[in-house]
Protein backbone atom coordinates (compact mmCIF):
# COMPACT_ATOMS: atom_id res chain seq x y z
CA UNK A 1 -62.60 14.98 -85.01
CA UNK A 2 -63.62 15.10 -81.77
CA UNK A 3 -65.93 12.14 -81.54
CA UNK A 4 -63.14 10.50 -83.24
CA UNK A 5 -60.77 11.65 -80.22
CA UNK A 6 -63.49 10.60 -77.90
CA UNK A 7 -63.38 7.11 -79.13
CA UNK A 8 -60.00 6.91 -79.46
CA UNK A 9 -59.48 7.50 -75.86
CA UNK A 10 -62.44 5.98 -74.06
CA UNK A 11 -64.23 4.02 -76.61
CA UNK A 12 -67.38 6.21 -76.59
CA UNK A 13 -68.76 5.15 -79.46
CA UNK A 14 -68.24 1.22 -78.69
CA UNK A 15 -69.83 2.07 -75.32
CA UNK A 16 -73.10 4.09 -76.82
CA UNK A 17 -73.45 1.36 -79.29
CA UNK A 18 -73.49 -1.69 -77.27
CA UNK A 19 -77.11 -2.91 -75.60
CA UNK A 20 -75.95 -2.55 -72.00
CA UNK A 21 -79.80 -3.74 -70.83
CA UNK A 22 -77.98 -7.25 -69.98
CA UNK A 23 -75.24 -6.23 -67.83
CA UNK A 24 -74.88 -5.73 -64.25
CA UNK A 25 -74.53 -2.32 -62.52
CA UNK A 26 -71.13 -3.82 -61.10
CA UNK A 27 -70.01 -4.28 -65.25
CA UNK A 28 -71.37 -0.67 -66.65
CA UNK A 29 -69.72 1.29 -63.59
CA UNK A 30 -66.76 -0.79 -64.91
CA UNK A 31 -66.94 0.23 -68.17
CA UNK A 32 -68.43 3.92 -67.61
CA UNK A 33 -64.71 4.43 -65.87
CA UNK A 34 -62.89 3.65 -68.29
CA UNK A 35 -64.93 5.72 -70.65
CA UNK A 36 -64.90 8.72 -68.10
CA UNK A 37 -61.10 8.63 -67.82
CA UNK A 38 -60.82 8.23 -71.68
CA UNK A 39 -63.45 10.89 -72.75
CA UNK A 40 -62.40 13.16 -70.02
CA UNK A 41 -58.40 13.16 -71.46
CA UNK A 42 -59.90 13.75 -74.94
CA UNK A 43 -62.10 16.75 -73.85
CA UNK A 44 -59.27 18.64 -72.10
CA UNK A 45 -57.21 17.95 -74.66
CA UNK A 46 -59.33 20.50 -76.81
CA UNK A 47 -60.93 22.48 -74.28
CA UNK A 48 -60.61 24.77 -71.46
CA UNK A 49 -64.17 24.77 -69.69
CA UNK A 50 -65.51 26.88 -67.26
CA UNK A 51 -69.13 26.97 -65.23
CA UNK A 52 -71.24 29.45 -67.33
CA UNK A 53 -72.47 30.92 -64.32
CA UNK A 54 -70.46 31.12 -60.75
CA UNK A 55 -72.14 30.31 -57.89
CA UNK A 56 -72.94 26.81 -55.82
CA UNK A 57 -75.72 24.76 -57.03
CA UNK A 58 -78.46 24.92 -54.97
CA UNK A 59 -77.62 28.84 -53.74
CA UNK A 60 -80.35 31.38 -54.38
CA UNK A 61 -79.29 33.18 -57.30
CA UNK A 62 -80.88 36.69 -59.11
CA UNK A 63 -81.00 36.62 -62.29
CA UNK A 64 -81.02 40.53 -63.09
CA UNK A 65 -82.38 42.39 -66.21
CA UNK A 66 -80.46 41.89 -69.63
CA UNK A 67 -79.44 38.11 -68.69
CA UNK A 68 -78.01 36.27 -71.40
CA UNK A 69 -80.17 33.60 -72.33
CA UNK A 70 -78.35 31.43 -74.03
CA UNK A 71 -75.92 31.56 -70.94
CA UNK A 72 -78.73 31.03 -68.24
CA UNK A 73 -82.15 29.41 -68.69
CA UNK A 74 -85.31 29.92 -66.61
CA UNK A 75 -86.96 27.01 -65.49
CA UNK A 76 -90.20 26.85 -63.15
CA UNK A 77 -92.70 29.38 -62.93
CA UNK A 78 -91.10 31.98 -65.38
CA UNK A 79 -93.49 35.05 -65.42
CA UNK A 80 -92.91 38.96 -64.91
CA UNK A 81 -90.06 41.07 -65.87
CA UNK A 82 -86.22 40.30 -64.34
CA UNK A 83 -84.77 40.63 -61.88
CA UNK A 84 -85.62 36.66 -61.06
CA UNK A 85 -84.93 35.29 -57.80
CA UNK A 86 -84.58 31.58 -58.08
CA UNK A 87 -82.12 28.55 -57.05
CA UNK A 88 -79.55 27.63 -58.96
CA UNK A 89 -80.17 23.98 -60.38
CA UNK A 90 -76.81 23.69 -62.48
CA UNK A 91 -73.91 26.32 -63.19
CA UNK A 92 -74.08 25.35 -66.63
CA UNK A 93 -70.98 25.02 -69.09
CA UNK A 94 -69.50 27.37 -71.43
CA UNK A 95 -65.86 26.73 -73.40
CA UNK A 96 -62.97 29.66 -72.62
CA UNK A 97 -60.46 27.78 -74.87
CA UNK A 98 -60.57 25.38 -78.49
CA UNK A 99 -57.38 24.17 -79.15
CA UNK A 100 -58.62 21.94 -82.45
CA UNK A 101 -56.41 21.17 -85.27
CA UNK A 102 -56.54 21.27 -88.71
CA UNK A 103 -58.31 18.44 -90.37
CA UNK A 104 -55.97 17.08 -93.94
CA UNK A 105 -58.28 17.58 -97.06
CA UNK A 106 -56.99 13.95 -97.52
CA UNK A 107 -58.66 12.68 -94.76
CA UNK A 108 -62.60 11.83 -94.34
CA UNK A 109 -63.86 13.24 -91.69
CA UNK A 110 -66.84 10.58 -91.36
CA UNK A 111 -64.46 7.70 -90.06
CA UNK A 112 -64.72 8.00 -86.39
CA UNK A 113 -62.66 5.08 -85.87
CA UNK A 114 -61.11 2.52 -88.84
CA UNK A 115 -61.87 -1.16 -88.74
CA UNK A 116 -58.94 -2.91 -87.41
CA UNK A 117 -58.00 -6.33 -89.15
CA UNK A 118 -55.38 -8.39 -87.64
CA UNK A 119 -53.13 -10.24 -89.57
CA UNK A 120 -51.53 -13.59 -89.08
């Protein structure tokens, strides 16, 4: 449903698909705009996100005993027992809100997008 969403709104999957090796920087900034703008929409329409971990990127941050791990991971020279002192590379992402619907038995769930055929 959600990849679905994604290329209903900003053509995601057209965009991954297509052999952009022959275009110009100029044509995929083009292109990876409208895809932003489209994919962006789509996300917020079923999620709230929120950094994982508050702080700027690039602060020093201590990472103190009990961390969560699948919250923060250590990169770098990761030895000894926490507390960690490190920098903080990316906040990371976690989702505080899904607002997905229901998906209709009658529908399959492996269409992402139908072909479109236009008549005369």
């Amino acid at each position: 449903m959600l990849l679905a969403a994604f290329q209903r709104e900003g053509r995601l999957v057209d965009f991954l698909q297509q052999d952009v090796a022959g275009f110009s920087d100029e044509e995929i900034g083009a292109a990876a705009r409208v895809v932003h703008s489209g994919c962006r929409k789509a996300l917020r329409q079923f999620f709230e996100v929120a950094p994982a971990l508050n702080g700027a990127e690039g602060a020093p941050m201590t990472v103190p005993a009990g961390f969560d791990a699948q919250r923060t991971r250590l990169t770098g020279n990761v030895s000894g027992q926490p507390p960690f002192k490190g920098t903080l590379r990316h906040h990371g992402w976690i989702v505080t809100d899904i607002r997905m619907p229901s998906i209709s038995e009658a529908l399959d769930p492996r269409v992402i997008a139908p072909a479109e055929v236009e008549l005369p």
